[in-house]
C-alpha atoms as a PDB file:
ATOM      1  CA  UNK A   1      25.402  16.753 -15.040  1.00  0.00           C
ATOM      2  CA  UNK A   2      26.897  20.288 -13.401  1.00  0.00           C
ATOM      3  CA  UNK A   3      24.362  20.909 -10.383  1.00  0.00           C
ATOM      4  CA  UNK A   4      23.428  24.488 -12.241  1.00  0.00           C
ATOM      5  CA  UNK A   5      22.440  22.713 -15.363  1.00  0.00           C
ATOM      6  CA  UNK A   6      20.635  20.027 -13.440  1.00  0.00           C
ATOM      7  CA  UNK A   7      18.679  22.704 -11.943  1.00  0.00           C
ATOM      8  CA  UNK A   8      17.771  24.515 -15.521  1.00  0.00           C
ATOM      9  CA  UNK A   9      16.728  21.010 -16.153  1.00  0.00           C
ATOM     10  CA  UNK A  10      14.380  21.316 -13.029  1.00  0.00           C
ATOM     11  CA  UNK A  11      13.256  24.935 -14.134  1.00  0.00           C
ATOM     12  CA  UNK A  12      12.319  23.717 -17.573  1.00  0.00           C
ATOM     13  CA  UNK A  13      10.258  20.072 -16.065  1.00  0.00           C
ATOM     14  CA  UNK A  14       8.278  22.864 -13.344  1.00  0.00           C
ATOM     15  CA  UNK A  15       7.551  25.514 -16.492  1.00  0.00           C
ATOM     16  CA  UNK A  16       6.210  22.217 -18.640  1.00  0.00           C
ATOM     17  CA  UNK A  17       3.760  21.542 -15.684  1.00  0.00           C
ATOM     18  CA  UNK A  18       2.444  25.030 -15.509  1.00  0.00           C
ATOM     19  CA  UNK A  19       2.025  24.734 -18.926  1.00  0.00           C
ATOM     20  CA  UNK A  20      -0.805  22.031 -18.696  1.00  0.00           C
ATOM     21  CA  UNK A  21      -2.838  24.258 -17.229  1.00  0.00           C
ATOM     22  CA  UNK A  22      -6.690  24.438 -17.998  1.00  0.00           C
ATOM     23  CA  UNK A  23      -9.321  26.757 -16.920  1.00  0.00           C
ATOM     24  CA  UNK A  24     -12.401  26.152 -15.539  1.00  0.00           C
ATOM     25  CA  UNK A  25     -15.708  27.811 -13.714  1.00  0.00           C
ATOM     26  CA  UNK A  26     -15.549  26.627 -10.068  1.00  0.00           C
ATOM     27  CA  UNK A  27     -19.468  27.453  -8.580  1.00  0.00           C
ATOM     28  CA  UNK A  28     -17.819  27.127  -5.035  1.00  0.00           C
ATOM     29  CA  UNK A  29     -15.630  30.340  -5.707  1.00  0.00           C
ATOM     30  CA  UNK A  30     -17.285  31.787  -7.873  1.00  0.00           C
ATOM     31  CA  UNK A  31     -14.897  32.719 -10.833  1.00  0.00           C
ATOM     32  CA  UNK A  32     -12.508  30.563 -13.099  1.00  0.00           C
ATOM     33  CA  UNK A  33      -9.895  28.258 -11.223  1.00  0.00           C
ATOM     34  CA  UNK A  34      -6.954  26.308 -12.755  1.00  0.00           C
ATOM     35  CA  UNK A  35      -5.891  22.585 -13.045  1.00  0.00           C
ATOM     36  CA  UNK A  36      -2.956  21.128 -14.568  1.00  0.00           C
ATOM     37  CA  UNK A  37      -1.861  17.851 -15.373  1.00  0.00           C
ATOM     38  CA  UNK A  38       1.951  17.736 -13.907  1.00  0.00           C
ATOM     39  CA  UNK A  39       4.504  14.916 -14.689  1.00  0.00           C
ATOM     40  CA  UNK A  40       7.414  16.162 -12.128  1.00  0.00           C
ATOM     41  CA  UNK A  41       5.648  18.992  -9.605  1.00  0.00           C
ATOM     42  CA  UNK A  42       2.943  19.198  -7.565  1.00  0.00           C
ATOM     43  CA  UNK A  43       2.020  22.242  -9.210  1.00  0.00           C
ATOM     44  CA  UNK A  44      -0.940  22.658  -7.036  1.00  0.00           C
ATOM     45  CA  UNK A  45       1.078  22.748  -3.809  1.00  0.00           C
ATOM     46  CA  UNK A  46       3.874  25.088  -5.218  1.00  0.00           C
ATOM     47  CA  UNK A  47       0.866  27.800  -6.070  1.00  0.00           C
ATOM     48  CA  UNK A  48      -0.891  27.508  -2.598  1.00  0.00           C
ATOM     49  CA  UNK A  49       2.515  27.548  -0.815  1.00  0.00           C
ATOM     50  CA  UNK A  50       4.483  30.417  -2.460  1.00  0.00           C
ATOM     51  CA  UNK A  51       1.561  32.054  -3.359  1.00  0.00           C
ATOM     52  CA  UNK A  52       2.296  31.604  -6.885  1.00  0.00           C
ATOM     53  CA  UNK A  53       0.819  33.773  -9.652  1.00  0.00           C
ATOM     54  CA  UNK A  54      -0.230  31.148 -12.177  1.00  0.00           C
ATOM     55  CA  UNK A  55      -1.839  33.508 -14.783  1.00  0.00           C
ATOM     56  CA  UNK A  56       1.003  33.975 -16.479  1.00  0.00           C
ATOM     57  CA  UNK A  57       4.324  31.557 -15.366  1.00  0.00           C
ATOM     58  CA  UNK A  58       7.079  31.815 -17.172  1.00  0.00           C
ATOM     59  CA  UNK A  59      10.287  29.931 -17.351  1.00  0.00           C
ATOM     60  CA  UNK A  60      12.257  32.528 -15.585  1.00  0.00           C
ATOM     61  CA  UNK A  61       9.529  32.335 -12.478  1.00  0.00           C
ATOM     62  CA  UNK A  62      10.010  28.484 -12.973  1.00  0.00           C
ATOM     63  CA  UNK A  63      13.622  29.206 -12.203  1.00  0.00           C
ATOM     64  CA  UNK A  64      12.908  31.796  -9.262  1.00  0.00           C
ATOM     65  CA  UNK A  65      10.995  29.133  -7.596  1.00  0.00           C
ATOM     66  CA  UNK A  66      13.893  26.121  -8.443  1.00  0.00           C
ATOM     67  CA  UNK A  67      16.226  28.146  -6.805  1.00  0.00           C
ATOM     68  CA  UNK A  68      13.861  28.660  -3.537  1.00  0.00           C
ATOM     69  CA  UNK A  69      13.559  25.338  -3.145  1.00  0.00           C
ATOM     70  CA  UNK A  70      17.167  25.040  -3.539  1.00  0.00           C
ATOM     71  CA  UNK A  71      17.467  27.116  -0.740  1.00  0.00           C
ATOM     72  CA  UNK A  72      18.097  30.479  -2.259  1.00  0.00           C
ATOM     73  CA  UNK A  73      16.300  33.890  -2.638  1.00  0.00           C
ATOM     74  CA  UNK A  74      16.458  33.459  -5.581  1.00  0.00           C
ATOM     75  CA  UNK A  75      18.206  32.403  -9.214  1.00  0.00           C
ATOM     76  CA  UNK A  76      21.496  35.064  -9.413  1.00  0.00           C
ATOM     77  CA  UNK A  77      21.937  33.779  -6.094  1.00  0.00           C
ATOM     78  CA  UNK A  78      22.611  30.095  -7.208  1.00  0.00           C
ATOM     79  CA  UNK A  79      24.709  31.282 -10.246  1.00  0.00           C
ATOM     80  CA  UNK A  80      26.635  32.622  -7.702  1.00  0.00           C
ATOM     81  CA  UNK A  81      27.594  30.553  -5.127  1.00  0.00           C
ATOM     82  CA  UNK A  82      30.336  28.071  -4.339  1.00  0.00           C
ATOM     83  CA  UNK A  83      31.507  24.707  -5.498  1.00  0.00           C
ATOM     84  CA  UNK A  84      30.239  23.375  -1.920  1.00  0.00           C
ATOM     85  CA  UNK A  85      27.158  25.768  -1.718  1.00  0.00           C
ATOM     86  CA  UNK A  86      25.802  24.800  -4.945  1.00  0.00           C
ATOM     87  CA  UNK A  87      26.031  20.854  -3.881  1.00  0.00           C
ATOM     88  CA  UNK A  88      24.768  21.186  -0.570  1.00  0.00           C
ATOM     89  CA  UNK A  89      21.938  22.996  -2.334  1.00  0.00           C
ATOM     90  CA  UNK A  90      21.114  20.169  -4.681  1.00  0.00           C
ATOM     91  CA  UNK A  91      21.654  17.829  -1.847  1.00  0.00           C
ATOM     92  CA  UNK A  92      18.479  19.652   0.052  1.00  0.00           C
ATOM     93  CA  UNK A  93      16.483  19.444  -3.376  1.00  0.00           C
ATOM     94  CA  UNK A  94      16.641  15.784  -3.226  1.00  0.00           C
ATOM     95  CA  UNK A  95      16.113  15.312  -0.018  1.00  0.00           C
ATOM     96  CA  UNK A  96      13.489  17.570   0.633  1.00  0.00           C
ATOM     97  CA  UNK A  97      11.024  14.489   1.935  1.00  0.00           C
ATOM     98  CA  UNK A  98      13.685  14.557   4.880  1.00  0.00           C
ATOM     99  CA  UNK A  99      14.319  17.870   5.734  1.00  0.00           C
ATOM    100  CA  UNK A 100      12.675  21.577   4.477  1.00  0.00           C
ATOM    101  CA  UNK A 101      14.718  24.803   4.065  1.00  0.00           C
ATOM    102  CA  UNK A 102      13.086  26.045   7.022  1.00  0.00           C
ATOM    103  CA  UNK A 103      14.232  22.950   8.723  1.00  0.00           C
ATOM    104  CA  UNK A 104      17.581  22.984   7.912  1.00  0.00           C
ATOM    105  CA  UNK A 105      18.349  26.665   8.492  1.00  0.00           C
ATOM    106  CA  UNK A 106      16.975  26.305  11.566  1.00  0.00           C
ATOM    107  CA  UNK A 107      19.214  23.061  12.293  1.00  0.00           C
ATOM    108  CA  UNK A 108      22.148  25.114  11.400  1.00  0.00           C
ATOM    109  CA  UNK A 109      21.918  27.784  13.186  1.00  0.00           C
ATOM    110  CA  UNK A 110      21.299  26.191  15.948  1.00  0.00           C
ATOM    111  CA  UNK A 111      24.340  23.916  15.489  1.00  0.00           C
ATOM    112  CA  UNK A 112      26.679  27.173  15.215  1.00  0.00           C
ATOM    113  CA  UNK A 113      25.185  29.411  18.167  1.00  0.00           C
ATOM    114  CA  UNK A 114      26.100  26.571  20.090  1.00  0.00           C
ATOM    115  CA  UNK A 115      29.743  25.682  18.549  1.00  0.00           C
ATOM    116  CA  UNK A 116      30.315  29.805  18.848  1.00  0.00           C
ATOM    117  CA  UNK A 117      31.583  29.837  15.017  1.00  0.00           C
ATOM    118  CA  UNK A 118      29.824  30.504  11.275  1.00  0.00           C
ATOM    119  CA  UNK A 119      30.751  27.065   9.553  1.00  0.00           C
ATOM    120  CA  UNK A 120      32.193  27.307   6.328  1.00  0.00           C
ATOM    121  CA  UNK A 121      30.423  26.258   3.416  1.00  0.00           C
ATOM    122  CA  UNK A 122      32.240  22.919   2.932  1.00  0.00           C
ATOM    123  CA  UNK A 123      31.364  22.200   6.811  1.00  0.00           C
ATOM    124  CA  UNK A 124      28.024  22.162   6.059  1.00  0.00           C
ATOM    125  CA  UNK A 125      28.308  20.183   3.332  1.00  0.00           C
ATOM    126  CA  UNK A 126      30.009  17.869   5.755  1.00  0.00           C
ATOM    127  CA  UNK A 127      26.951  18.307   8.076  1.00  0.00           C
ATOM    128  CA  UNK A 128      24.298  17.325   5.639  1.00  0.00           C
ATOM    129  CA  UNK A 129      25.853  14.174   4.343  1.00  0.00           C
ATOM    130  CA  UNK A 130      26.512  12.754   8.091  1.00  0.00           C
ATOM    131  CA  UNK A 131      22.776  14.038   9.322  1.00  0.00           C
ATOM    132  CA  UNK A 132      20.370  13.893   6.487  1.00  0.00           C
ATOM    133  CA  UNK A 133      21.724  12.632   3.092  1.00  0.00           C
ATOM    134  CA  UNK A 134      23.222   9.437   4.685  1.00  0.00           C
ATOM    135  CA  UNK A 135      20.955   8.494   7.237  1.00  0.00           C
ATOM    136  CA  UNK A 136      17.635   7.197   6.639  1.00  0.00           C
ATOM    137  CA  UNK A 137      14.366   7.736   8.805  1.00  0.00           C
ATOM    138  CA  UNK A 138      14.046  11.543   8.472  1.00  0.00           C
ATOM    139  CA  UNK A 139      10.283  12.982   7.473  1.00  0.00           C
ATOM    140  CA  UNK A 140      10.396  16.126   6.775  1.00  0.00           C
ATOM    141  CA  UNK A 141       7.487  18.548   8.375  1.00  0.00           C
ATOM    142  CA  UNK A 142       7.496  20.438   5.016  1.00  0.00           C
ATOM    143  CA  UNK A 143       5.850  19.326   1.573  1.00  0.00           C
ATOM    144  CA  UNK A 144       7.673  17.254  -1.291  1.00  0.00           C
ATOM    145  CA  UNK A 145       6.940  19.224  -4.324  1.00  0.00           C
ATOM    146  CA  UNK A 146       8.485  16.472  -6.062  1.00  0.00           C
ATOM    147  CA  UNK A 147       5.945  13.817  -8.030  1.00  0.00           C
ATOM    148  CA  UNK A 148       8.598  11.151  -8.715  1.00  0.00           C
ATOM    149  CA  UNK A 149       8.428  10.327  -4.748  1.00  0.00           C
ATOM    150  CA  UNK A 150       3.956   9.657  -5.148  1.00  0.00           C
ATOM    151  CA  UNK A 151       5.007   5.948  -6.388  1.00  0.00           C
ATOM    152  CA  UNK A 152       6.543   5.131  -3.033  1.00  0.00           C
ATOM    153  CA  UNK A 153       3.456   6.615  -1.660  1.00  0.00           C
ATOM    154  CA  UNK A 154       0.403   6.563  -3.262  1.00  0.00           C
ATOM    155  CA  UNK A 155      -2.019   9.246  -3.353  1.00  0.00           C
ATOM    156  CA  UNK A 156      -5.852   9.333  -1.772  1.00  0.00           C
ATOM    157  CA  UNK A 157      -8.663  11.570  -3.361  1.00  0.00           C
ATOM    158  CA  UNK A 158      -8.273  13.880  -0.461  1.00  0.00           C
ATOM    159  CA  UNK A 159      -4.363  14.468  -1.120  1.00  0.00           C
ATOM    160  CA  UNK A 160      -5.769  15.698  -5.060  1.00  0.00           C
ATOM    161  CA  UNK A 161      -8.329  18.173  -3.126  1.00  0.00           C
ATOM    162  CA  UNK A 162      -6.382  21.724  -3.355  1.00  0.00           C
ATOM    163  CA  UNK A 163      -7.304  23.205  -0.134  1.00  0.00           C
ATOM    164  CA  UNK A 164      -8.871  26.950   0.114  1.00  0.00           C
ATOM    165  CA  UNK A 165      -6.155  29.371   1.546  1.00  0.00           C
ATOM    166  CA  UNK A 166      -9.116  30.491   4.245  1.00  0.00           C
ATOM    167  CA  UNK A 167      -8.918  27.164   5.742  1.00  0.00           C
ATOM    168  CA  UNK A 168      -5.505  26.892   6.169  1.00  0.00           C
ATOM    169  CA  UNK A 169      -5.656  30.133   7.431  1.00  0.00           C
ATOM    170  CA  UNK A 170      -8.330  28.979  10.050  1.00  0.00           C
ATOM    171  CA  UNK A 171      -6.426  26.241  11.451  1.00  0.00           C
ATOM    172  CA  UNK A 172      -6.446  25.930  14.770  1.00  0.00           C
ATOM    173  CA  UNK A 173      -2.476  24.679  15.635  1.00  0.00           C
ATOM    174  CA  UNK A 174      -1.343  24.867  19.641  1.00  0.00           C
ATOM    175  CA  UNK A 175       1.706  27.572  19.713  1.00  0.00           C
ATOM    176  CA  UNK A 176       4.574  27.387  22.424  1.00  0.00           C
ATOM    177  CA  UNK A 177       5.172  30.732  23.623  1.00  0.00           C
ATOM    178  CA  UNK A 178       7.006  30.474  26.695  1.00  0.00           C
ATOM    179  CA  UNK A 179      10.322  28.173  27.621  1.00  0.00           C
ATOM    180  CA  UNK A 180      11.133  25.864  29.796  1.00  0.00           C
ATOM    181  CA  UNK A 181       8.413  23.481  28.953  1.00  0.00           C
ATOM    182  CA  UNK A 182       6.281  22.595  31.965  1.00  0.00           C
ATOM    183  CA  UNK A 183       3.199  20.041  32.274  1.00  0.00           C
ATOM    184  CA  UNK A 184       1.636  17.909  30.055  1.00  0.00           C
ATOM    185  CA  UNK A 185       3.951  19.577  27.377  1.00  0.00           C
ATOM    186  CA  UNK A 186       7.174  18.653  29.306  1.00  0.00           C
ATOM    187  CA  UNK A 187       6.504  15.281  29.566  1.00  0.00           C
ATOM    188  CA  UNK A 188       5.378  14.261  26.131  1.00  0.00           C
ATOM    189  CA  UNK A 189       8.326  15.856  24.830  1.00  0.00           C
ATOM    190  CA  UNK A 190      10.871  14.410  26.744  1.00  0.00           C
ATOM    191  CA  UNK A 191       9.001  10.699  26.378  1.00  0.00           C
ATOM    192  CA  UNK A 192       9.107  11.793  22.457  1.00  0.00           C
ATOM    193  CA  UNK A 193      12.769  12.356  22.983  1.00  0.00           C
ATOM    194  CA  UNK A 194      13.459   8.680  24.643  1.00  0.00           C
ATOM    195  CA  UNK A 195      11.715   6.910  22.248  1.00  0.00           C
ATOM    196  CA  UNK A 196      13.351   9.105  19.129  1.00  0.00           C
ATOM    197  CA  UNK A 197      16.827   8.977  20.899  1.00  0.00           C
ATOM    198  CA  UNK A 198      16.192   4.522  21.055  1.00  0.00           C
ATOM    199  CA  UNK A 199      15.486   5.002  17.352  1.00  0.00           C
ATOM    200  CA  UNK A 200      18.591   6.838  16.670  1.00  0.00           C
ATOM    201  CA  UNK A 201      20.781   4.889  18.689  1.00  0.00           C
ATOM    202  CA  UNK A 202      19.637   1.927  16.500  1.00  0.00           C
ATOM    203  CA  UNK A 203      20.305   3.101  13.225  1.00  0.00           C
ATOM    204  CA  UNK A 204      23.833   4.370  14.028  1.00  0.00           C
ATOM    205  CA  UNK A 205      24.977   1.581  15.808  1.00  0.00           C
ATOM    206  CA  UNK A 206      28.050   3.220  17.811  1.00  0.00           C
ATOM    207  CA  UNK A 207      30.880   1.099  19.618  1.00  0.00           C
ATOM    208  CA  UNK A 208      30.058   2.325  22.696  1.00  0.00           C
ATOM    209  CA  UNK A 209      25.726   2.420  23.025  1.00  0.00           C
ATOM    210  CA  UNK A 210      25.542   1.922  26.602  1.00  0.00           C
ATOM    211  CA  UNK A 211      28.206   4.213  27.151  1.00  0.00           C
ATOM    212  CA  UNK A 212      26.163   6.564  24.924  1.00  0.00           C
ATOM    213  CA  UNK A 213      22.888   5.870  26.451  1.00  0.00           C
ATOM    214  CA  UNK A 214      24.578   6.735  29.820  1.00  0.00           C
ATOM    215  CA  UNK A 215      25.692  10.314  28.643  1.00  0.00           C
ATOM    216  CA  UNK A 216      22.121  10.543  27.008  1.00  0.00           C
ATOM    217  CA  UNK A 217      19.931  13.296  28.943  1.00  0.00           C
ATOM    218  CA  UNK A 218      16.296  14.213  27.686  1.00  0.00           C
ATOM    219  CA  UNK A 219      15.203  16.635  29.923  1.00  0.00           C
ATOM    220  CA  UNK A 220      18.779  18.225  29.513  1.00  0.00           C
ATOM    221  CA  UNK A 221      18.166  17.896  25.315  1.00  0.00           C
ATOM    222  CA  UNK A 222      15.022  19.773  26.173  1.00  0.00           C
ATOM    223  CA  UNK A 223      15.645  22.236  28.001  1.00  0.00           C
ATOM    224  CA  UNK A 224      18.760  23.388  26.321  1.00  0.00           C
ATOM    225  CA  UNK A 225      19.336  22.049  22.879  1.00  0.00           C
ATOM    226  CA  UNK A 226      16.024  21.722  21.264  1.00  0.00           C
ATOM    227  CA  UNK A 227      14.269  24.687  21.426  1.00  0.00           C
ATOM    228  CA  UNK A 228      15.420  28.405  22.161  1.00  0.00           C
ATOM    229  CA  UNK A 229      13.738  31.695  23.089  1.00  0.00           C
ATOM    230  CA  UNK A 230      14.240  33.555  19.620  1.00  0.00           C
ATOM    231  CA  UNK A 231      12.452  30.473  17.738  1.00  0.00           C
ATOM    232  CA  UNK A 232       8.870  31.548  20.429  1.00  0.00           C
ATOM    233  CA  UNK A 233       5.982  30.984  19.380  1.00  0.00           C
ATOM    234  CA  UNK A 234       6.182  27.678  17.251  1.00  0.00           C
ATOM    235  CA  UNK A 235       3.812  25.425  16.701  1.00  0.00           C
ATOM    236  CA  UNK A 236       3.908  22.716  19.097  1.00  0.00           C
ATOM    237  CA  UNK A 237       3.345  19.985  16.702  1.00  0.00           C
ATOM    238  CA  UNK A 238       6.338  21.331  14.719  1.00  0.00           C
ATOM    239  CA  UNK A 239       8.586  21.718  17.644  1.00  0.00           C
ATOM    240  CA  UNK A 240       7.871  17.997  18.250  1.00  0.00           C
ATOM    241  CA  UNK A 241       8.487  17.066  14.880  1.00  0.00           C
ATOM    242  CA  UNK A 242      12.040  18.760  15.279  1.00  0.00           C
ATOM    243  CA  UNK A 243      13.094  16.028  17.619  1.00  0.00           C
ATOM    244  CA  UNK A 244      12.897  13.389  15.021  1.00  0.00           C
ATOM    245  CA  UNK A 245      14.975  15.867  12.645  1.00  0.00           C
ATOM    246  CA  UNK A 246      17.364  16.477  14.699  1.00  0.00           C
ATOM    247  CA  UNK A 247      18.425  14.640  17.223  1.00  0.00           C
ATOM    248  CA  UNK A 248      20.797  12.324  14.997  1.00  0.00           C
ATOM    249  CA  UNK A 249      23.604  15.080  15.345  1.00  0.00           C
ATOM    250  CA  UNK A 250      23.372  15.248  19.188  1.00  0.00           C
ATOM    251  CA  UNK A 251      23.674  11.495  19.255  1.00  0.00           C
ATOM    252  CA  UNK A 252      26.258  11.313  17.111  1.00  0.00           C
ATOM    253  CA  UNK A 253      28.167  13.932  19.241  1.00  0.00           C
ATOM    254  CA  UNK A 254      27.323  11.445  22.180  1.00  0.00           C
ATOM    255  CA  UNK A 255      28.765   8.569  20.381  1.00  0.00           C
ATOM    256  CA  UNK A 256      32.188  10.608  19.618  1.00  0.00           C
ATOM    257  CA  UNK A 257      32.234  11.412  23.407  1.00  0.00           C
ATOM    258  CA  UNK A 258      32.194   7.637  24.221  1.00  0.00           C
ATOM    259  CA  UNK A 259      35.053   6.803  21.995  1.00  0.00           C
ATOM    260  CA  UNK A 260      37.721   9.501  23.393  1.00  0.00           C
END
């Protein structure tokens, strides 16, 4: 199946789901609220995320919000883009329990403000197959709007619970706002990195590890790799959940060191 008609197939699954919704009087808010009984989207999710308009969801907003999670602004933009684009897109639709959008834009930019270059669209193809697609042991910090993946993991009552936009809004979450880490926050991030680098190191099995793990520098991978001044404030727990998302490149990079 063409990756454009795959994702007209996705449009049309996400417009079914919307289309089981039901009505009812919620007492708690005070006015009608919807439920739906999805086979393929958390439908749910979607609406509280993207701040969906579900009172009247058509197949072409089914398709706006495809493409988004695709990675695009929205649908013209997929119908649009290249050979390589439109796979890498598809590639980050099925392997959104590993890495968000969000995530991987921010991987990627990272990845070329260091090289010094824009990458081509076929390099990041490249990228995503080495770093995500083909390695295992990524969670993503995002949702996975996909249902297919709640038989590998199954739901609670409290995962079924939509949760009111003012309480998400009241969330208390610990922002960084200021680099180079110091204190308490220095340390637990660079132990996070050790024990995440070990992890890494195991799955990719190099020639060379203890050459690798010689070359390896946390506090360095801190300091000057992870996180940088235009990305201030981020959430702390996010920033910490970047290091398992990321750090396979940088060891991989190690690992290619070690071999010349």
């Amino acid at each position: 199946m063409k990756t454009v008609e795959y994702f007209k197939l996705q449009a049309k699954n996400l417009h079914k789901d919307f289309k089981t919704q039901n009505s009812y009087f919620d007492p708690t808010y005070g006015h009608d609220v919807y439920e739906y009984a999805p086979k393929f989207f958390d439908v749910d999710a979607l609406a509280l995320d993207f701040d969906i308009d579900e009172h009247n969801f058509t197949l072409m907003n089914a398709q706006h919000y495809i493409a988004r999670l695709a990675g695009f602004r929205k649908w013209t933009d997929m119908l649009k883009a290249s050979t390589s684009t439109l796979e890498l897109s598809k590639l980050l639709f099925d392997n959104m329990h590993k890495v968000s959008v969000i995530e991987w834009d921010i991987y990627i930019s990272s990845e070329e403000r260091d090289k010094g270059f824009r990458f081509d669209d076929e390099f990041k193809l490249d990228i995503f197959k080495a770093v995500f697609d083909e390695v295992d042991g990524h969670q993503s910090d995002g949702t996975d709007y996909r249902l297919q993946r709640e038989t590998e993991m199954p739901m609670n009552e409290s995962q079924n619970v939509k949760p009111k936009k003012n309480e998400m809004e009241n969330k208390i979450t610990v922002k960084i706002t200021a680099l180079p880490l110091v204190g308490e926050d220095r340390i637990e991030f660079v132990n996070t990195a050790n024990e995440v680098f070990e992890d890494v190191l195991e799955r990719l099995e190099p020639e060379n590890p203890d050459s690798v793990r010689k070359l390896w520098d946390a506090e360095k991978y801190i300091d000057e790799s992870l996180l940088r001044p235009d990305m201030l404030p981020i959430d702390r727990d996010y920033a910490l959940s970047l290091i398992d998302a990321f750090l396979v490149h940088h060891v991989m990079e190690l690992a290619v060191e070690t071999d010349n």
